[in-house]
Protein backbone atom coordinates (compact mmCIF):
# COMPACT_ATOMS: atom_id res chain seq x y z
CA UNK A 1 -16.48 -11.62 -12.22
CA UNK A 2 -14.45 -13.20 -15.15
CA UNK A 3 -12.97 -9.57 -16.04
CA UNK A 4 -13.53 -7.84 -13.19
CA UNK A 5 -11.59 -9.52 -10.93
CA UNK A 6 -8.34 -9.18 -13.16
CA UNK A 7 -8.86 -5.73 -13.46
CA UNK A 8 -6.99 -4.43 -9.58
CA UNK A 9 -4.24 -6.62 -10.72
CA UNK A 10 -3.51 -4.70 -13.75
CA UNK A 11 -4.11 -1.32 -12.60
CA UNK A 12 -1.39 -2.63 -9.85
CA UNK A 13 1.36 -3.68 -12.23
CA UNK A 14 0.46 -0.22 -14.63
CA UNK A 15 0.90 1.83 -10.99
CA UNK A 16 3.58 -0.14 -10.56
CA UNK A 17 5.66 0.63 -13.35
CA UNK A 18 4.15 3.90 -14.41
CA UNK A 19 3.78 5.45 -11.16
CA UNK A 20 8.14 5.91 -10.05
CA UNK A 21 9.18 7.63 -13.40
CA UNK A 22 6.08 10.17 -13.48
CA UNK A 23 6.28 10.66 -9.84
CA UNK A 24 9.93 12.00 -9.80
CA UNK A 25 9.00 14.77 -12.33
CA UNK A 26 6.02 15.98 -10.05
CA UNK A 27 6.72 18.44 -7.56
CA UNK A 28 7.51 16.21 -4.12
CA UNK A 29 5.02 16.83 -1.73
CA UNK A 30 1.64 16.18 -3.63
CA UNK A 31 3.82 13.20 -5.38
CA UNK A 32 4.68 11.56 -2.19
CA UNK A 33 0.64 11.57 -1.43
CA UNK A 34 -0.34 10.39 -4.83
CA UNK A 35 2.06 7.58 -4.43
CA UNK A 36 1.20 6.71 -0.58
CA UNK A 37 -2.47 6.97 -1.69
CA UNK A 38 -1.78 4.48 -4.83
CA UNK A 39 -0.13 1.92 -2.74
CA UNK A 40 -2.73 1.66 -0.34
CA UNK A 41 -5.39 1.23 -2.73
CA UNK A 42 -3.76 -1.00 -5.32
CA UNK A 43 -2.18 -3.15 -2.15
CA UNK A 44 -6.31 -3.58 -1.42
CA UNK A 45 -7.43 -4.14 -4.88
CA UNK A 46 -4.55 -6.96 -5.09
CA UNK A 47 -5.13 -8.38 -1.85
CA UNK A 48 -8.87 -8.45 -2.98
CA UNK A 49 -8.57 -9.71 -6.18
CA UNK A 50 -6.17 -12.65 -5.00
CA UNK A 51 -9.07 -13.57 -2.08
CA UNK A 52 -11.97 -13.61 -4.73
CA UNK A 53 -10.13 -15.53 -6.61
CA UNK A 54 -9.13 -18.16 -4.02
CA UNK A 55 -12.53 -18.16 -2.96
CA UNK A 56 -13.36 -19.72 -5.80
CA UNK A 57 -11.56 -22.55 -5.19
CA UNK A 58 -11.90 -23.28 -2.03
CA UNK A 59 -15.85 -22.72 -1.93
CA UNK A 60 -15.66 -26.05 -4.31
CA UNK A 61 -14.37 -27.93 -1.69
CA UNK A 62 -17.11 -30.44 -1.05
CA UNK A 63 -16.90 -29.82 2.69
CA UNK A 64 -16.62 -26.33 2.30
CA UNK A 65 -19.59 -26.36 0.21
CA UNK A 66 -21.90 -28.79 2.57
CA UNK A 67 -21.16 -25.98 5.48
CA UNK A 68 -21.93 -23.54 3.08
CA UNK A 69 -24.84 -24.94 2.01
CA UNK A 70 -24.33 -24.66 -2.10
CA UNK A 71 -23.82 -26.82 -5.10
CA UNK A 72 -20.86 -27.35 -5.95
CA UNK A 73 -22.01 -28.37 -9.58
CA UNK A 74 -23.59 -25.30 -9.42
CA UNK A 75 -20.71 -23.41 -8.45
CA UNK A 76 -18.56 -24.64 -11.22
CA UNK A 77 -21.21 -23.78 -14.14
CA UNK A 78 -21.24 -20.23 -12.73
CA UNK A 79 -17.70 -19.38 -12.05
CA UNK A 80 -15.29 -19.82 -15.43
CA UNK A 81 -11.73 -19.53 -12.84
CA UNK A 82 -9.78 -22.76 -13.38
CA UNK A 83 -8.93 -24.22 -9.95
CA UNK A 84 -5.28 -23.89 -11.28
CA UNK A 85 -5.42 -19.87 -10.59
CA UNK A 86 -7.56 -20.03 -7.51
CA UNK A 87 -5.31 -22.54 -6.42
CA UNK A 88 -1.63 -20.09 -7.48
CA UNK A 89 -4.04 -17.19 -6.18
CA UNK A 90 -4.12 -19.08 -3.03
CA UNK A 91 -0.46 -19.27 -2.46
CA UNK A 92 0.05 -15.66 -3.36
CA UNK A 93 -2.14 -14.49 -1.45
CA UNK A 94 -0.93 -16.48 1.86
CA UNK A 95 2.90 -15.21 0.62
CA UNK A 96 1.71 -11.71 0.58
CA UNK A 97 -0.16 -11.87 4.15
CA UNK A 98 2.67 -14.03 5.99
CA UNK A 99 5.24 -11.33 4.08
CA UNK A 100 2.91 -8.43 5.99
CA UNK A 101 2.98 -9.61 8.81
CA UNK A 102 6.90 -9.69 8.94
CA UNK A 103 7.35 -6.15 7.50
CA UNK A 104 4.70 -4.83 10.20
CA UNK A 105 6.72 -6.37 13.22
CA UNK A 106 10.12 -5.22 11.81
CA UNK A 107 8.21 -1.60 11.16
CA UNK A 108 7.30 -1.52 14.66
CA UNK A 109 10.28 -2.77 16.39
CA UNK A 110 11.62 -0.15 14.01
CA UNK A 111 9.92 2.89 15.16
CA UNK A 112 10.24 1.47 19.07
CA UNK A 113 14.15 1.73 18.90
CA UNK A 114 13.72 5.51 17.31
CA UNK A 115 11.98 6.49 20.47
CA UNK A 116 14.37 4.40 22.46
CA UNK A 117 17.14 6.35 20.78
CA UNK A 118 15.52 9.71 21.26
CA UNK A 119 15.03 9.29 24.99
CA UNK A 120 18.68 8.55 25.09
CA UNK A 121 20.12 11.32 23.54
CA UNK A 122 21.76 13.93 25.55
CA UNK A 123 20.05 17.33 25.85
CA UNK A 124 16.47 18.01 25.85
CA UNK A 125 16.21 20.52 22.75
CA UNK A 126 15.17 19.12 19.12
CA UNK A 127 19.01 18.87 17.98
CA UNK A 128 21.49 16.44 19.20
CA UNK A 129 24.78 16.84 18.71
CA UNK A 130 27.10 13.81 18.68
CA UNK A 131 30.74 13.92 19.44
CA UNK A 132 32.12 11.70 16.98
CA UNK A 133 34.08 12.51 13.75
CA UNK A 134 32.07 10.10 11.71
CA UNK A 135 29.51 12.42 9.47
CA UNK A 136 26.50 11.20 10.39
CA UNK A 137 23.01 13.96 10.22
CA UNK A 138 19.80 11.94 10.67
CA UNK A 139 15.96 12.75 11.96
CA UNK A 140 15.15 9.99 14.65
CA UNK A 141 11.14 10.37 14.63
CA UNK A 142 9.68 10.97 18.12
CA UNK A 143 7.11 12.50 20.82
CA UNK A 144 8.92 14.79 19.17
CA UNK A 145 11.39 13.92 17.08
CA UNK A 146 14.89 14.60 17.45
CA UNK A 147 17.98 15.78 14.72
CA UNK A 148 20.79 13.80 15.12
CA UNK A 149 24.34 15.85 14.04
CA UNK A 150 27.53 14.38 14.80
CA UNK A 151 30.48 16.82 14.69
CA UNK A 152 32.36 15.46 11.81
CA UNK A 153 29.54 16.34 9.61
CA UNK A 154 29.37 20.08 10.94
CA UNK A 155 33.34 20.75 10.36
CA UNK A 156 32.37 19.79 7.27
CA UNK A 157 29.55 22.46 6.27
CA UNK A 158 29.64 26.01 6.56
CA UNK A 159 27.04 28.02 8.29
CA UNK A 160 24.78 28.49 5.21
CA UNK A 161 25.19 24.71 4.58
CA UNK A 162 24.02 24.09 8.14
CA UNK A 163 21.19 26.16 8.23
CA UNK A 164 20.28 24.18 5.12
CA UNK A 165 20.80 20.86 6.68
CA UNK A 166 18.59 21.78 9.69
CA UNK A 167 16.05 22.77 7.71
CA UNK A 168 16.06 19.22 5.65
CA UNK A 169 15.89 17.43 9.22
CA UNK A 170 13.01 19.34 10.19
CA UNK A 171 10.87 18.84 6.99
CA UNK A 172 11.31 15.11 7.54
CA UNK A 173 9.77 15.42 11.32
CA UNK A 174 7.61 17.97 10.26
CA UNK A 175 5.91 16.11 7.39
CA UNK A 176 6.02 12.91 8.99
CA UNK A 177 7.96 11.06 6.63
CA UNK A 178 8.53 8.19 8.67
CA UNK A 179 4.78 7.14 8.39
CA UNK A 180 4.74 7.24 4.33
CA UNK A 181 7.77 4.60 4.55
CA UNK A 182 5.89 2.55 6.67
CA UNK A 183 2.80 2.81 4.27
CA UNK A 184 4.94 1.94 1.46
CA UNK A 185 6.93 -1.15 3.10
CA UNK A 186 4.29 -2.21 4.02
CA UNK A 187 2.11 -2.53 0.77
CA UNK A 188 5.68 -3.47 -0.92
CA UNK A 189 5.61 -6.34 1.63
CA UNK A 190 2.14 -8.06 0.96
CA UNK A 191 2.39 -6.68 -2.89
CA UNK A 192 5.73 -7.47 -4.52
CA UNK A 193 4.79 -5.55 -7.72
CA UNK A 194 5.00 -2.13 -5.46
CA UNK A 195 8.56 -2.14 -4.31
CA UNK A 196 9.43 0.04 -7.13
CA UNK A 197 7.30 2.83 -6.11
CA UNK A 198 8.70 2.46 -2.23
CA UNK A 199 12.30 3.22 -3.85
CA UNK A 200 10.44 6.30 -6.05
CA UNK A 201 9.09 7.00 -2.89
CA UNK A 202 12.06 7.28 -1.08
CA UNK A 203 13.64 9.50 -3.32
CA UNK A 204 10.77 11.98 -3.16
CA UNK A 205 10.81 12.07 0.21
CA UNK A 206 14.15 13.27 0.15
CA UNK A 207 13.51 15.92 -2.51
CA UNK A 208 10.26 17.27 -0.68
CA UNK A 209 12.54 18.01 2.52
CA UNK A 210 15.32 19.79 -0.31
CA UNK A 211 12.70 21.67 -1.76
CA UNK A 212 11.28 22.88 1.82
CA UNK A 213 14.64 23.44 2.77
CA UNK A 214 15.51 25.48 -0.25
CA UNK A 215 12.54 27.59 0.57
CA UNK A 216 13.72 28.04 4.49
CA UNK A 217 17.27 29.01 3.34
CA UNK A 218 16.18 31.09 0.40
CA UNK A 219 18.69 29.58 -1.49
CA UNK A 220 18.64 25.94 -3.78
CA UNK A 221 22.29 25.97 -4.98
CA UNK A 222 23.31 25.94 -1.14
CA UNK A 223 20.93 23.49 -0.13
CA UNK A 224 22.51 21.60 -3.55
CA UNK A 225 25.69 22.36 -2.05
CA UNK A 226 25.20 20.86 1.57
CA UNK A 227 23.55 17.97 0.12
CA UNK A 228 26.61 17.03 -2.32
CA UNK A 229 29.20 17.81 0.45
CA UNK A 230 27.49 16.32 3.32
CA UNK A 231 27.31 12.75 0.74
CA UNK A 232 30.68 13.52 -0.75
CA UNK A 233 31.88 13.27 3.32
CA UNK A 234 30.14 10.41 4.56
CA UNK A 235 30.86 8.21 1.28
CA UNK A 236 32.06 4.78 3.27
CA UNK A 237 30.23 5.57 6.51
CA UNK A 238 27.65 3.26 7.42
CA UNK A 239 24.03 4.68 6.50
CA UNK A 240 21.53 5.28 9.39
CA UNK A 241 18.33 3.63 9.07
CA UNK A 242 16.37 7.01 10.09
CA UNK A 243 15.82 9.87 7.41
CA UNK A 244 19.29 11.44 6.43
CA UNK A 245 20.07 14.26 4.77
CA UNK A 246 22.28 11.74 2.51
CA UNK A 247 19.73 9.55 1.40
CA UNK A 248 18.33 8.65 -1.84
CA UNK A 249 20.18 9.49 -5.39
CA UNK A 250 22.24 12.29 -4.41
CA UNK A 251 23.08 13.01 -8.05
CA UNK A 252 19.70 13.69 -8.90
CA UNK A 253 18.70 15.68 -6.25
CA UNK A 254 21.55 17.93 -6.53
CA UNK A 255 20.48 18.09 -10.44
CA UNK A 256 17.07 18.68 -9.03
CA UNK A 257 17.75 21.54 -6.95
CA UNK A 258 19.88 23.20 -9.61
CA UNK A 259 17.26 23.39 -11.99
CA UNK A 260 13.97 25.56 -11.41
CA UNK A 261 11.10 23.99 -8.64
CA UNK A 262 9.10 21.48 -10.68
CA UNK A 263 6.37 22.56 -11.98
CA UNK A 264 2.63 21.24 -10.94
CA UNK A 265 1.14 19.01 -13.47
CA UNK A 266 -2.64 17.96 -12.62
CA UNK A 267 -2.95 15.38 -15.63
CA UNK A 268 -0.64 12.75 -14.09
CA UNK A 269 -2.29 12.68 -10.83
CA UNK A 270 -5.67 12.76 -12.36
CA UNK A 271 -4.91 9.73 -14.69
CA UNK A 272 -3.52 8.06 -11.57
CA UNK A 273 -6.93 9.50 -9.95
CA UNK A 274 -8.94 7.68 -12.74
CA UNK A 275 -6.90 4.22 -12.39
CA UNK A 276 -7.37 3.96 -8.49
CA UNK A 277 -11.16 4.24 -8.85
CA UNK A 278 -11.25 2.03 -12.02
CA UNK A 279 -9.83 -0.52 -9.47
CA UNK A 280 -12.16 0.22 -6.80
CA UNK A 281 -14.79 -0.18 -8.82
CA UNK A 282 -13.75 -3.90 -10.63
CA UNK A 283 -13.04 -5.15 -7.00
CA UNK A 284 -16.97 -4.35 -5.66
CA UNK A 285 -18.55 -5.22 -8.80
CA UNK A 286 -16.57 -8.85 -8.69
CA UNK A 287 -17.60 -8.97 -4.66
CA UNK A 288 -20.97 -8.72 -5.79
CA UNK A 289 -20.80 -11.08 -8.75
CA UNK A 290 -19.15 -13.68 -5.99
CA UNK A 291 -22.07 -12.91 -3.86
CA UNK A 292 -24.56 -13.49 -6.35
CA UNK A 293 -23.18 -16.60 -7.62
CA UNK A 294 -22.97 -18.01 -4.42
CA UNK A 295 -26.42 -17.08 -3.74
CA UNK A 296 -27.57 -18.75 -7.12
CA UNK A 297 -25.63 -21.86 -5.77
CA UNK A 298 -27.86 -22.23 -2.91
CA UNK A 299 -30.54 -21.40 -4.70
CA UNK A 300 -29.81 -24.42 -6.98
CA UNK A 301 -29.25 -26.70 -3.85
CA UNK A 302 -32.32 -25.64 -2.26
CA UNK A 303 -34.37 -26.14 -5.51
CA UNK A 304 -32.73 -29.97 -5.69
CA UNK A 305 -34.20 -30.62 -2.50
CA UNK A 306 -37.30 -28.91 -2.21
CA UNK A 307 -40.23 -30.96 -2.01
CA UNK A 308 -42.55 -31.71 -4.94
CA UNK A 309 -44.89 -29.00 -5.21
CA UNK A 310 -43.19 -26.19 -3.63
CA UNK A 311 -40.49 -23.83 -4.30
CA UNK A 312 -37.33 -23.50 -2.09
CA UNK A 313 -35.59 -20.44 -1.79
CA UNK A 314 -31.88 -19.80 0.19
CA UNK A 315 -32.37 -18.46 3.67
CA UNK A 316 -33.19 -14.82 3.83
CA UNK A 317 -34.93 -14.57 0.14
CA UNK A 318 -38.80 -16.21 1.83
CA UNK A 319 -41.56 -14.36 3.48
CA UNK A 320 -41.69 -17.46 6.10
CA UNK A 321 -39.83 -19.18 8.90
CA UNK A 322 -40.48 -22.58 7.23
CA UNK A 323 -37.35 -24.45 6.47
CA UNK A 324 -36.85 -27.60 4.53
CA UNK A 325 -34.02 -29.92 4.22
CA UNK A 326 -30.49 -28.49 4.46
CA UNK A 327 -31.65 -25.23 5.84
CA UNK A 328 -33.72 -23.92 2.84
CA UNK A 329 -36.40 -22.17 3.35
CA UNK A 330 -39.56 -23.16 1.46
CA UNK A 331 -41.95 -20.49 0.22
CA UNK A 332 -45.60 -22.52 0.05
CA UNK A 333 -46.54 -19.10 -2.13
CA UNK A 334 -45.12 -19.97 -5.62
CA UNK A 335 -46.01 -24.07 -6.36
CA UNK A 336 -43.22 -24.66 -8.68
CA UNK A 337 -39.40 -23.78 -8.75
CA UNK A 338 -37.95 -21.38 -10.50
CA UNK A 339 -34.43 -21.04 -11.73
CA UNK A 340 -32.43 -17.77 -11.17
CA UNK A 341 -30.05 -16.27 -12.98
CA UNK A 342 -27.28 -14.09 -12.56
């Protein structure tokens, strides 16, 4: 467990700082998957890590131990965590959860007022048109989803540039985007160390509706176009919390769609493959190494208070129903103790 345990924290804060800069030269749509999946797992292996290491220090808690029925002596001989970092691990970890909890009812209220907003739109077809000269263009998920255009923002596109704009609304509703910034707030909220890769994932978002756009209007230099003009108009207007056409760095998405579609790389996403299973596997091998040495604990209880002449064993390891003191079972089959070790 000493190494183990660590070992979901790193990968996190390698993911973490890694994971943005590679995932902006990938092409959007498989990035935006590898970086949902990567949050979700690391935000487990952290929360994991921080509980198994808590754990430790609370399971020496004499009162925790007595209902536990383990040695505490015993507990502190197996495990080498100072009580300092299950103690820091402790507050983290509480941080993190209380922090989740937050981001998930501000998600939620979030997504209620897009629906609230859709059902209040006038018209009944997917785009809304607004009659305001603020440019504003936005995609208000839904059951469906609705494209939000005011008029300012269509005086100030032509019809190619529309088309293209369109087209980036619907790739946001059409992929869902809304649900991979909720995954990502979400793990940024009980894992600090992934906010970075929310912001990358932002920005990819963004660039996988350009690039499905581009491939709707058959042109990238328009959809390049709309994206710089529609940004260029709404400079000083207040940004709408949905998906907007202007979102993200504008600079380097125009850039982006200037240049050829990135190409696909596997070896990124199968280091990043590699990493998430590395951390997978540290986190169940220290579970198990927590269950064992809990289970030698009892074991070394039981064996303290087994009667001469017979050998205790921790409920659940005995062939019999017998039990002696403290809830040990005692196993009349083997005369003397035996110690067990991890």
């Amino acid at each position: 467990m000493l190494v183990n345990v660590y070992v979901p924290l790193l990968v996190t804060a390698a993911l973490a700082v890694l994971a943005p800069p590679v995932a902006r030269r990938l092409p959007p749509r498989p990035a935006a998957w590898a970086l949902a999946c990567a949050a979700l797992v690391t935000a487990v292996g952290w929360a994991g890590s921080l509980a198994l290491l808590a754990f430790t220090g609370v399971a020496q808690i004499p009162q925790i131990a007595a209902e536990g029925r383990w040695s505490v002596a015993a507990l502190r001989a197996e495990d080498p965590v100072y009580l300092v970092v299950a103690a820091v691990s402790t507050l983290v970890l509480a941080a993190g959860v209380v922090s989740l909890g937050v981001a998930a009812v501000r998600q939620g209220r979030r997504l209620v007022r897009s629906r609230r907003e859709c059902a209040l739109l006038p018209g009944a077809t997917e785009l809304a048109v607004l009659d305001d000269d603020v440019p504003l263009a936005f995609a208000l998920p839904g059951s469906p989803g609705r494209i939000v255009v005011s008029r300012g923002m269509l005086r100030c596109l032509d019809d190619d540039q529309r088309e293209a704009l369109l087209a980036h609304e619907r790739a946001h509703l059409r992929g869902r985007h809304h649900v991979f910034q909720s995954v990502w707030r979400l793990t940024a909220a009980l894992t600090p160390l992934l906010r970075p890769v929310a912001v990358a994932g932002d920005f990819v978002l963004e660039r996988w509706a350009d690039e499905e756009a581009a491939e709707r209007v058959g042109s990238r230099e328009v959809v390049a176009h709309a994206v710089g003009r529609a940004a260029l108009a709404s400079a000083g207007a207040a940004r709408p919390v949905a998906l907007a056409l202007t979102g993200g760095a504008v600079p380097q998405r125009v850039q982006a769609l200037m240049a050829p579609p990135p190409a696909r790389r596997r070896l990124p996403l199968l280091a990043g493959g590699l990493l998430l299973a590395l951390c997978c596997g540290s986190l169940a091998n220290a579970a198990s190494d927590s269950d064992r040495m809990l289970d030698s604990a009892q074991w070394a209880l039981c064996s303290a208070h087994a009667p001469a002449g017979t050998a205790a064993a921790p409920a659940g390891h005995a062939h019999d129903d017998e039990r002696g003191p403290d809830g040990c079972r005692v196993d009349r089959d083997h005369p003397e103790p035996t110690q067990r070790h991890l």
